[in-house]
N, C-alpha and C. Protein backbone atom coordinates (compact mmCIF):
# COMPACT_ATOMS: atom_id res chain seq x y z
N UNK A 1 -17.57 16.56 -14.12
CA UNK A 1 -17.99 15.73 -15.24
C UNK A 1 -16.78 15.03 -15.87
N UNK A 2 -15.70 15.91 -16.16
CA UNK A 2 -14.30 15.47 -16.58
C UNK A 2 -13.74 13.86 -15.74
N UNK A 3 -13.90 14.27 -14.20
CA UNK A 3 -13.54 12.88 -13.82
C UNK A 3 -14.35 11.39 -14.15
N UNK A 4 -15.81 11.86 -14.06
CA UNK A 4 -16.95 10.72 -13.95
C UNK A 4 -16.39 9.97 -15.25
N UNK A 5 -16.30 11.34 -16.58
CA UNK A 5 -15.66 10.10 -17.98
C UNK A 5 -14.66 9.99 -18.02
N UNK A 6 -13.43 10.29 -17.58
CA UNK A 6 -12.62 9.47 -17.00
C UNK A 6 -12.91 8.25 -16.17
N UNK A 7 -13.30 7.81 -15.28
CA UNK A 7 -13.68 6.42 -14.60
C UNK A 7 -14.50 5.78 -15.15
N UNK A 8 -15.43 6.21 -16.21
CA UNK A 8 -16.16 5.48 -16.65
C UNK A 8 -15.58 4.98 -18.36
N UNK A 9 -14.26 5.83 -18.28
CA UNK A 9 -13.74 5.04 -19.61
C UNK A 9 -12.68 3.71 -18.78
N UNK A 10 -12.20 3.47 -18.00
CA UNK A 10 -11.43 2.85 -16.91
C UNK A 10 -12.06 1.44 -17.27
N UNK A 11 -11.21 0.60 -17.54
CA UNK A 11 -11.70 -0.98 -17.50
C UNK A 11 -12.34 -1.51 -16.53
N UNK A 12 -13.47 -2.04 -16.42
CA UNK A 12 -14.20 -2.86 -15.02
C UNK A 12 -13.37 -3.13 -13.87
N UNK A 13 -12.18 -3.79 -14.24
CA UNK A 13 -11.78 -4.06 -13.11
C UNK A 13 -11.16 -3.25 -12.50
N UNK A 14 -10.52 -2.44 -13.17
CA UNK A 14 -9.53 -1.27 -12.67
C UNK A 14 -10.55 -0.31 -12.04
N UNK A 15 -11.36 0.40 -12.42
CA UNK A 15 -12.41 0.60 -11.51
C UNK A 15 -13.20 0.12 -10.31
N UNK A 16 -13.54 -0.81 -10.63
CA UNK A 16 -14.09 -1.79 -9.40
C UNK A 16 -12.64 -1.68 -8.66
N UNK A 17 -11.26 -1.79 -8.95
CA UNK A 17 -9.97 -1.90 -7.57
C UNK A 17 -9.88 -0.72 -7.15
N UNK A 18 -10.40 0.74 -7.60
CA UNK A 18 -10.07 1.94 -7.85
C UNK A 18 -11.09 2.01 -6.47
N UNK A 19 -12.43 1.47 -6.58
CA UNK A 19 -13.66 1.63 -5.48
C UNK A 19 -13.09 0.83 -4.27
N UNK A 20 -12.30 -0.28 -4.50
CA UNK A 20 -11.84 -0.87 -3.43
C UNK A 20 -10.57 -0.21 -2.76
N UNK A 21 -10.23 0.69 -2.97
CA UNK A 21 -8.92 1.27 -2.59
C UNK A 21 -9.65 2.21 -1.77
N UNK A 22 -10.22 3.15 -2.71
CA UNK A 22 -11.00 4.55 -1.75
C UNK A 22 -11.72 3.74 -0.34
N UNK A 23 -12.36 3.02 -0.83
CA UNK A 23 -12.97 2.32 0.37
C UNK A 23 -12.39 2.08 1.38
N UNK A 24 -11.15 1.05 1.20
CA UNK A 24 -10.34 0.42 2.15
C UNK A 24 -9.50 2.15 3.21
N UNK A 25 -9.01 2.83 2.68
CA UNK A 25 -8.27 4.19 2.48
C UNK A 25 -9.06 5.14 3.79
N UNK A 26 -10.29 4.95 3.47
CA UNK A 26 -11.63 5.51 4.35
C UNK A 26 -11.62 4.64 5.43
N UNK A 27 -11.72 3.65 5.27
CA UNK A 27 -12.18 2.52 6.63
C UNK A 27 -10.51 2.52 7.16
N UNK A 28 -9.41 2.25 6.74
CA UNK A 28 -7.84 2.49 7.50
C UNK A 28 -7.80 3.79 8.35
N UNK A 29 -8.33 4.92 7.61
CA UNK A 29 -7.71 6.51 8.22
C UNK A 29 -8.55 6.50 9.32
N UNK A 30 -10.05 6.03 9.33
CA UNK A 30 -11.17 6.56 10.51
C UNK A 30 -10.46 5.18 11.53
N UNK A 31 -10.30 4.24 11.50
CA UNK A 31 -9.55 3.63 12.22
C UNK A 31 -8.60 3.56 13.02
N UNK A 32 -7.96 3.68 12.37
CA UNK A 32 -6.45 4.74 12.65
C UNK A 32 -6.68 6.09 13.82
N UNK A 33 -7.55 6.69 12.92
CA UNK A 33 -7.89 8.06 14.24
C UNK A 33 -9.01 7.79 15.31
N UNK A 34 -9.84 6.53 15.19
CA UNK A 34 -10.71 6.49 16.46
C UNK A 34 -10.42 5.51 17.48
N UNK A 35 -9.37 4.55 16.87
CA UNK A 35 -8.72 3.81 18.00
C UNK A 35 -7.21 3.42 18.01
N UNK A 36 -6.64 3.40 19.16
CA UNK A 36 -5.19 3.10 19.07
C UNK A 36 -5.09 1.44 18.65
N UNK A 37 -3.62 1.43 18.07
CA UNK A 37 -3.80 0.37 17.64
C UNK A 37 -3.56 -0.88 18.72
N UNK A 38 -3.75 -0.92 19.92
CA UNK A 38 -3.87 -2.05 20.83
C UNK A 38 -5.20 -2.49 20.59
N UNK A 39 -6.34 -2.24 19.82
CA UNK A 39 -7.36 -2.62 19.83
C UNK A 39 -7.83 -2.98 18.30
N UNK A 40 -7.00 -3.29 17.53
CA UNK A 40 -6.93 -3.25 15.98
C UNK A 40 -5.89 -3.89 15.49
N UNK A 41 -4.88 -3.76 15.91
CA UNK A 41 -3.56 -4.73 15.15
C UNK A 41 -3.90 -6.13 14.98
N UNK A 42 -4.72 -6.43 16.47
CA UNK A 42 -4.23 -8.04 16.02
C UNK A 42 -5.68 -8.74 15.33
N UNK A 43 -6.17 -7.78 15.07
CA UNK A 43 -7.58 -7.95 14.00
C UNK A 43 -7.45 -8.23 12.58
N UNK A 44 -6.37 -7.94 12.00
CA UNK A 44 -6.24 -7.86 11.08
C UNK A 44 -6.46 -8.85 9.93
N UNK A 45 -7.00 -9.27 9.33
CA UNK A 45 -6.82 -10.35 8.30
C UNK A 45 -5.77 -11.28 8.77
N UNK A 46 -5.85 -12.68 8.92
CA UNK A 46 -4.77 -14.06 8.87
C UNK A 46 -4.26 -13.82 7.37
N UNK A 47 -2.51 -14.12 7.74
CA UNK A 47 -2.42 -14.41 5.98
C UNK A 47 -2.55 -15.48 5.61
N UNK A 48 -2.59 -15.57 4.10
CA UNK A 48 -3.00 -16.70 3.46
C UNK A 48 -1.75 -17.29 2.71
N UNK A 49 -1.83 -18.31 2.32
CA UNK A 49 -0.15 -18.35 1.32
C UNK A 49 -0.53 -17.58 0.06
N UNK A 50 0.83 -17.28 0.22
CA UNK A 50 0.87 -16.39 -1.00
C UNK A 50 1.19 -16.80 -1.91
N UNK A 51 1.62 -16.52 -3.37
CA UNK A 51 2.45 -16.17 -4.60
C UNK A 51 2.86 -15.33 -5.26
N UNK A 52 4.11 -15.67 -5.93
CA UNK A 52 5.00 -14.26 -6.29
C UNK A 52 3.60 -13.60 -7.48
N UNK A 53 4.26 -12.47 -7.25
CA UNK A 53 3.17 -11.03 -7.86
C UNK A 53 3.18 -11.54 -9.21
N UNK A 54 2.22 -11.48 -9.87
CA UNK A 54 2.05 -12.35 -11.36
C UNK A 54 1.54 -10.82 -12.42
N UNK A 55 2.62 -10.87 -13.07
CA UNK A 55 2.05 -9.71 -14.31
C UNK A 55 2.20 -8.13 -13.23
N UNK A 56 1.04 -7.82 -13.89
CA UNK A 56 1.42 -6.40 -13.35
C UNK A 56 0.21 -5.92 -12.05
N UNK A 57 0.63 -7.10 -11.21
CA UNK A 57 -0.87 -6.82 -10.13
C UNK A 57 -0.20 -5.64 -8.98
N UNK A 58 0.93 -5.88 -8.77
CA UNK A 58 1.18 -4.86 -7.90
C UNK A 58 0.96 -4.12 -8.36
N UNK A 59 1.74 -3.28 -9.14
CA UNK A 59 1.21 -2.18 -10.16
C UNK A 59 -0.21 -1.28 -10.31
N UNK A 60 -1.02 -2.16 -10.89
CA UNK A 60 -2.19 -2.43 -10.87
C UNK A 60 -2.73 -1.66 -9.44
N UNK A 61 -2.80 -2.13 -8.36
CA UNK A 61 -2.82 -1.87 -7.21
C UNK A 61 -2.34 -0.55 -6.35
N UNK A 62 -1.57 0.02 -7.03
CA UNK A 62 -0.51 1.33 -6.50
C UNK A 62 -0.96 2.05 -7.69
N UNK A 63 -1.58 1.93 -8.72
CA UNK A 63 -2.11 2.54 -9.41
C UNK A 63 -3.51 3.47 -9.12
N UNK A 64 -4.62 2.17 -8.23
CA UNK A 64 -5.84 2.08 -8.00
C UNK A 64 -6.15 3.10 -7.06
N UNK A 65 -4.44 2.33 -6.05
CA UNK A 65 -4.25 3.73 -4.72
C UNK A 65 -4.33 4.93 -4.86
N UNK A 66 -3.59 4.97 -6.07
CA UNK A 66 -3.06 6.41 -6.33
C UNK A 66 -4.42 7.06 -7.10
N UNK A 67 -5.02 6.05 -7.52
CA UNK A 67 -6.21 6.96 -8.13
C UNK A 67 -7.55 7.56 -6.87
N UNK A 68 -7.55 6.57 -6.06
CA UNK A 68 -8.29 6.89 -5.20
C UNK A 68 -7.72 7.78 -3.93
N UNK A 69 -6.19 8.28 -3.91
CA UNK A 69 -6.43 9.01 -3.29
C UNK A 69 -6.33 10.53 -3.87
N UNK A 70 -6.03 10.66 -5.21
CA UNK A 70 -6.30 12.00 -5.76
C UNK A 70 -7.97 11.99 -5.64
N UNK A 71 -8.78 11.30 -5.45
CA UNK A 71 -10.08 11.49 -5.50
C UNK A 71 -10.98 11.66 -4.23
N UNK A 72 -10.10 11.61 -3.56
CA UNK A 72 -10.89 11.64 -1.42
C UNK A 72 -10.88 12.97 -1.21
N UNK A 73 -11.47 13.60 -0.22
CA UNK A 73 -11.51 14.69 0.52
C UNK A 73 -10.60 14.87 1.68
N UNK A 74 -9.66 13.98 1.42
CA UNK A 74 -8.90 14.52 2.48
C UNK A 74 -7.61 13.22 2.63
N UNK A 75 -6.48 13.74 3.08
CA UNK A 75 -4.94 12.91 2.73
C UNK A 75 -4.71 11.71 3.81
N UNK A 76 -5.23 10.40 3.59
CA UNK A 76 -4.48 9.96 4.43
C UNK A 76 -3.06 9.62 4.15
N UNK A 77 -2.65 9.37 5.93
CA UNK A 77 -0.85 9.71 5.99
C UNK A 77 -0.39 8.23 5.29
N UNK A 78 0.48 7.64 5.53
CA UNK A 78 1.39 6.23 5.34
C UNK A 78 0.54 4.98 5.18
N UNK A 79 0.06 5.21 7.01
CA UNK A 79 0.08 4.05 7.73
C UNK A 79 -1.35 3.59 6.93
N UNK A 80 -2.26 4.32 7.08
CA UNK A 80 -3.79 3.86 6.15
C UNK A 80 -3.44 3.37 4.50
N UNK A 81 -2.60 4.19 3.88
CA UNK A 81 -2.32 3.99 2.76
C UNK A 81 -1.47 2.24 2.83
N UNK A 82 -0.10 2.13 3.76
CA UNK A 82 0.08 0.66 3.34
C UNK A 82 -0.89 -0.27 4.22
N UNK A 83 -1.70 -0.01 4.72
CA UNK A 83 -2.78 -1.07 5.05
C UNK A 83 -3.66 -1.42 4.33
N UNK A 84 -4.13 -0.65 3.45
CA UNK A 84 -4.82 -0.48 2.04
C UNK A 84 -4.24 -1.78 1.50
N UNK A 85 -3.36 -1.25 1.25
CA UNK A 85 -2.19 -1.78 -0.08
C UNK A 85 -2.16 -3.13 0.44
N UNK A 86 -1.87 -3.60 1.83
CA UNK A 86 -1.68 -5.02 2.60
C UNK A 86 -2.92 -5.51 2.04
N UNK A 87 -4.03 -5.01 2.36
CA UNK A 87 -5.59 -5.74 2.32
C UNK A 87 -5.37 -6.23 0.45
N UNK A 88 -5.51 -5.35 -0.24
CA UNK A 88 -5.85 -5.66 -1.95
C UNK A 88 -4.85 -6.42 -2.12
N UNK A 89 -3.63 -6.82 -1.95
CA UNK A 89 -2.72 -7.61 -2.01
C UNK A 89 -2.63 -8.63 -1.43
N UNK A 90 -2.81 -8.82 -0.26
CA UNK A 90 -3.58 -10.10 0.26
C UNK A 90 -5.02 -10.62 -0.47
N UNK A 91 -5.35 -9.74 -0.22
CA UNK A 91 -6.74 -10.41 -1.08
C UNK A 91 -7.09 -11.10 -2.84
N UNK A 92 -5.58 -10.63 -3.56
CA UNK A 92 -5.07 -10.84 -4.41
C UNK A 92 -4.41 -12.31 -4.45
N UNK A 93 -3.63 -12.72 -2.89
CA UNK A 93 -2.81 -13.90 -3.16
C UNK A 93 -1.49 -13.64 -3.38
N UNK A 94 -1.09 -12.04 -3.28
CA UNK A 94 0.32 -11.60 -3.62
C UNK A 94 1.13 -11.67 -2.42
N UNK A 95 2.03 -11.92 -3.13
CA UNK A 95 3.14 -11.87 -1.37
C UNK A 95 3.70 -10.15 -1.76
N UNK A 96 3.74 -9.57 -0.01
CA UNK A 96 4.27 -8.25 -0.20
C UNK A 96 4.69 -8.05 1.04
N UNK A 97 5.78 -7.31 1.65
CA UNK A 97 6.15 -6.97 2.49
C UNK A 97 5.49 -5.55 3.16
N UNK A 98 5.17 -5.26 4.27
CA UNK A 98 4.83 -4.08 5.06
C UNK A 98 5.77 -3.53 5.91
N UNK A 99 6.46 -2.85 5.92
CA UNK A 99 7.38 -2.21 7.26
C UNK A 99 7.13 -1.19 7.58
N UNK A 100 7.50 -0.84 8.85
CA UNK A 100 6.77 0.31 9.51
C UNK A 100 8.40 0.69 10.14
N UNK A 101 8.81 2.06 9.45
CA UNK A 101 10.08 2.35 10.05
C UNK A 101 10.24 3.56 11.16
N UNK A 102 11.38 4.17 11.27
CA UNK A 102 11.39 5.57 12.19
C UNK A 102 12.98 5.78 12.04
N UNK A 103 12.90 7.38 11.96
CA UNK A 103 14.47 8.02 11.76
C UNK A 103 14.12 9.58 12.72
N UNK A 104 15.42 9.91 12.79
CA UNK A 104 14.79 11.08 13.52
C UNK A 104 15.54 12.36 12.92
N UNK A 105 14.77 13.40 12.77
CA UNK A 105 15.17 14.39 12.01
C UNK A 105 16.04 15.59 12.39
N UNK A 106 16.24 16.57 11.58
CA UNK A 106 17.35 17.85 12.15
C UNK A 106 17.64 18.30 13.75
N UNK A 107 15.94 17.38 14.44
CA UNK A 107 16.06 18.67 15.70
C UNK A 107 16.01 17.07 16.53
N UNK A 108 16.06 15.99 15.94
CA UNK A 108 16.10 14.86 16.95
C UNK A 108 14.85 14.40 17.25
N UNK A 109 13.80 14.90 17.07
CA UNK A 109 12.22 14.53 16.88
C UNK A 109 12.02 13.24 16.16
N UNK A 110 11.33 11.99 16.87
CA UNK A 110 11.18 11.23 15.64
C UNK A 110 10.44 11.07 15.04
N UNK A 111 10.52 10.23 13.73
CA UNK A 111 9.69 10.56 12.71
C UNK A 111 9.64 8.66 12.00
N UNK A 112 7.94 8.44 11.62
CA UNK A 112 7.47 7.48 11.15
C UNK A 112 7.33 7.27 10.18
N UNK A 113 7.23 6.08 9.42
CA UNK A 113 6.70 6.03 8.28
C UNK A 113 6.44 4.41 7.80
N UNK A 114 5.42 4.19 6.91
CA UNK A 114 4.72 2.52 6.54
C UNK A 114 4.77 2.56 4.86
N UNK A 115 5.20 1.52 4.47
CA UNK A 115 5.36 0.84 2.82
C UNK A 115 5.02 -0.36 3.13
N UNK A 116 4.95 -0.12 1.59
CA UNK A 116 4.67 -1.22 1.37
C UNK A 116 5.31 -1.91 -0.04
N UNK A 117 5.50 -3.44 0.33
CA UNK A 117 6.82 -3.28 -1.53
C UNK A 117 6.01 -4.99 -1.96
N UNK A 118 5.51 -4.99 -3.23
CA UNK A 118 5.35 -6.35 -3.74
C UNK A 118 6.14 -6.03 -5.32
N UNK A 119 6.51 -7.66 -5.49
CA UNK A 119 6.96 -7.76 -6.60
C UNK A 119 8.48 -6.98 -7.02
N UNK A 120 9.01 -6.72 -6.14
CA UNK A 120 10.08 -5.57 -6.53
C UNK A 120 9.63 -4.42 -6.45
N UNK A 121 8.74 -3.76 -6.37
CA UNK A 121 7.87 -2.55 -6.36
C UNK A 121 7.30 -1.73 -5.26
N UNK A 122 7.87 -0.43 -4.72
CA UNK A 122 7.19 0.22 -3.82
C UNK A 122 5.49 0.45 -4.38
N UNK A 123 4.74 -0.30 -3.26
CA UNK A 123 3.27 0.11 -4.16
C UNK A 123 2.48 1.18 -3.24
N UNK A 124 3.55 1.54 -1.68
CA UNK A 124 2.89 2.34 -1.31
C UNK A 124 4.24 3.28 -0.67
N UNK A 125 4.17 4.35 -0.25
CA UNK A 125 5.17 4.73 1.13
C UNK A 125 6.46 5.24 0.28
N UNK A 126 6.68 5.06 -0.91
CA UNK A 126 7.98 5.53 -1.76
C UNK A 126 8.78 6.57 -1.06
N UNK A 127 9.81 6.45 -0.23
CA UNK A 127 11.18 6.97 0.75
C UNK A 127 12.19 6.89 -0.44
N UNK A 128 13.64 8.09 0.69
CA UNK A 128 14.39 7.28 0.44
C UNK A 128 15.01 6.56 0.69
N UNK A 129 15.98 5.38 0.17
CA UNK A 129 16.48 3.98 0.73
C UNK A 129 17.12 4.64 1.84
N UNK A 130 17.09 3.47 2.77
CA UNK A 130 17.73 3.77 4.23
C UNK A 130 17.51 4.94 4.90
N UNK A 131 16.38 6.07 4.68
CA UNK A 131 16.41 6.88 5.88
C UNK A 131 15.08 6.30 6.68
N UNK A 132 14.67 5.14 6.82
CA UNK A 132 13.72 4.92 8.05
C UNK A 132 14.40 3.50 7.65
N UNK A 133 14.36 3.11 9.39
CA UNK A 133 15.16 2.12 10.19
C UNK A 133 13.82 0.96 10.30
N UNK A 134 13.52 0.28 9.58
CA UNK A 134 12.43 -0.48 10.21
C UNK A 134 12.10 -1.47 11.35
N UNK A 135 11.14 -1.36 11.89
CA UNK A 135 11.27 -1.72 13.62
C UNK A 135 10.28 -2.81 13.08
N UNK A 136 9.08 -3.07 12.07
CA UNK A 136 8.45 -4.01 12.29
C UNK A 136 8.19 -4.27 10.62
N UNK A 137 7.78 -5.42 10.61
CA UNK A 137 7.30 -5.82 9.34
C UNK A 137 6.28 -7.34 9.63
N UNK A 138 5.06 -6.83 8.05
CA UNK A 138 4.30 -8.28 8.36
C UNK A 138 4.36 -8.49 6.60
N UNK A 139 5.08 -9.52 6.48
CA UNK A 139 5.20 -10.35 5.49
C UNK A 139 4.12 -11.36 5.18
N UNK A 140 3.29 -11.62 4.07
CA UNK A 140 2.91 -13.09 3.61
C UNK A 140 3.90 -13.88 3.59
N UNK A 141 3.16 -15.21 3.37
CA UNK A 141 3.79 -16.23 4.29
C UNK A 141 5.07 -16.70 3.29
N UNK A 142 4.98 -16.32 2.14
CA UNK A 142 5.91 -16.47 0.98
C UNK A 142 6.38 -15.35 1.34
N UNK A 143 7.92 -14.52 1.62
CA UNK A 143 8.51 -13.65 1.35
C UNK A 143 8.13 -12.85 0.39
N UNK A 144 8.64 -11.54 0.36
CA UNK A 144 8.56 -10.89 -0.97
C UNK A 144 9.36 -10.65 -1.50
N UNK A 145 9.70 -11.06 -2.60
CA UNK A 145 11.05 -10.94 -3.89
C UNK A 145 11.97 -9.75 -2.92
N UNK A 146 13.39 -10.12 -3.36
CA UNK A 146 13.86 -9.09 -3.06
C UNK A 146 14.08 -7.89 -3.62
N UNK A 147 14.58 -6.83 -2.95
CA UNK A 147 14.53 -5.61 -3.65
C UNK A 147 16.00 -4.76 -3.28
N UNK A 148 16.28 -4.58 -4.68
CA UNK A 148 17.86 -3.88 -4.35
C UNK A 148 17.72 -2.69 -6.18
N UNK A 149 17.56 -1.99 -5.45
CA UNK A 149 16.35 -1.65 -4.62
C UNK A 149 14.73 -1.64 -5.05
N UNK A 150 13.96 -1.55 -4.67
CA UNK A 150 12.63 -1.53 -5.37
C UNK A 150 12.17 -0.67 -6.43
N UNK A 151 11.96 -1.44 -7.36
CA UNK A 151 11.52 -0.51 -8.52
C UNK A 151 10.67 0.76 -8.27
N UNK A 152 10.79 2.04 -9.26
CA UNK A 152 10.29 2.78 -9.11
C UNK A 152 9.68 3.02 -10.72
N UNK A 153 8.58 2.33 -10.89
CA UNK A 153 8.17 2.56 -12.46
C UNK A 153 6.60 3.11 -12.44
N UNK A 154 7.19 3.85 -13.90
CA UNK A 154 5.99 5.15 -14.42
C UNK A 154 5.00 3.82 -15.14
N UNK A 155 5.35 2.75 -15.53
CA UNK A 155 4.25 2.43 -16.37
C UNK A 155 4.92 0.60 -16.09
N UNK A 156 3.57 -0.59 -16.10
CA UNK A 156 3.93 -1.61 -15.90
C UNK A 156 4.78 -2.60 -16.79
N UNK A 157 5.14 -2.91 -15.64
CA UNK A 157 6.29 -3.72 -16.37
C UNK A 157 6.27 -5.08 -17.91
N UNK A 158 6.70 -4.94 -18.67
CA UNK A 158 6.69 -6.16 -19.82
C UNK A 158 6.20 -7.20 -19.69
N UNK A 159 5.47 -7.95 -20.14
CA UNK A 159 5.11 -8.99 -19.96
C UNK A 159 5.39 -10.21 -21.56
């Protein structure tokens, strides 16, 4: 009951992005696990032109994430989470960067990982700087601001 009035005190829209996150989050992870991605990558949404992140939409967005995934039955890893984050951000008009890196750990095993950064802002995948080497990235067609390094904020930024 505690959560329901919680979301139902949640502003329309932030709710309604909160339903679009869980959603997207669900449809990335079962994806992810029922087909490799030779049959899905190049499906993906065309980008659109973008513009720099206006106010606090990234934010906004890594917020929505984060709410919907304390609320799932179960964790998805990186890669569903910054595909999420790609979709509401594209669908937004935001320019954001995606990279998909790899480092390899104590025993030489390697190891993956996917972010995602708009606006100056990790909105998904939060590492630390430089331990994954990134092998790929899909940018909107506007770059995304740079980041030295990407903000890491508890609450949105000033306006």
């Amino acid at each position: 009951m505690r959560k329901l009035r919680t979301a139902l005190s949640l502003p329309a829209t932030d709710l309604a992005l909160t339903g679009q996150a869980a959603l997207l989050l669900i449809g990335y992870a079962t994806l992810i696990r029922l087909f490799p991605p030779r049959h899905w990558r190049h499906r993906t949404p065309r980008i659109a032109p973008a513009r720099p992140a206006r106010g606090d939409e990234p934010f906004r967005v890594r917020r929505a994430l984060g709410r919907a995934l304390r609320n799932l039955p179960f964790a998805p890893n990186c890669l569903p989470q910054a595909l999420a984050a790609r979709h509401l951000l594209h669908r937004r008009g935001v320019a954001y960067a995606l990279h998909v890196g790899a480092c390899r750990d104590e025993a030489g095993a390697p190891r993956f990982h996917a972010w995602t950064i708009a606006g100056g802002l990790w909105v998904t995948g939060e590492s630390d700087d430089g331990l994954f080497v990134p092998f790929a990235l899909a940018a909107s067609t506007a770059p995304a601001p740079p980041c030295e390094p990407p903000a890491r904020l508890a609450s949105p930024p000033a306006q």
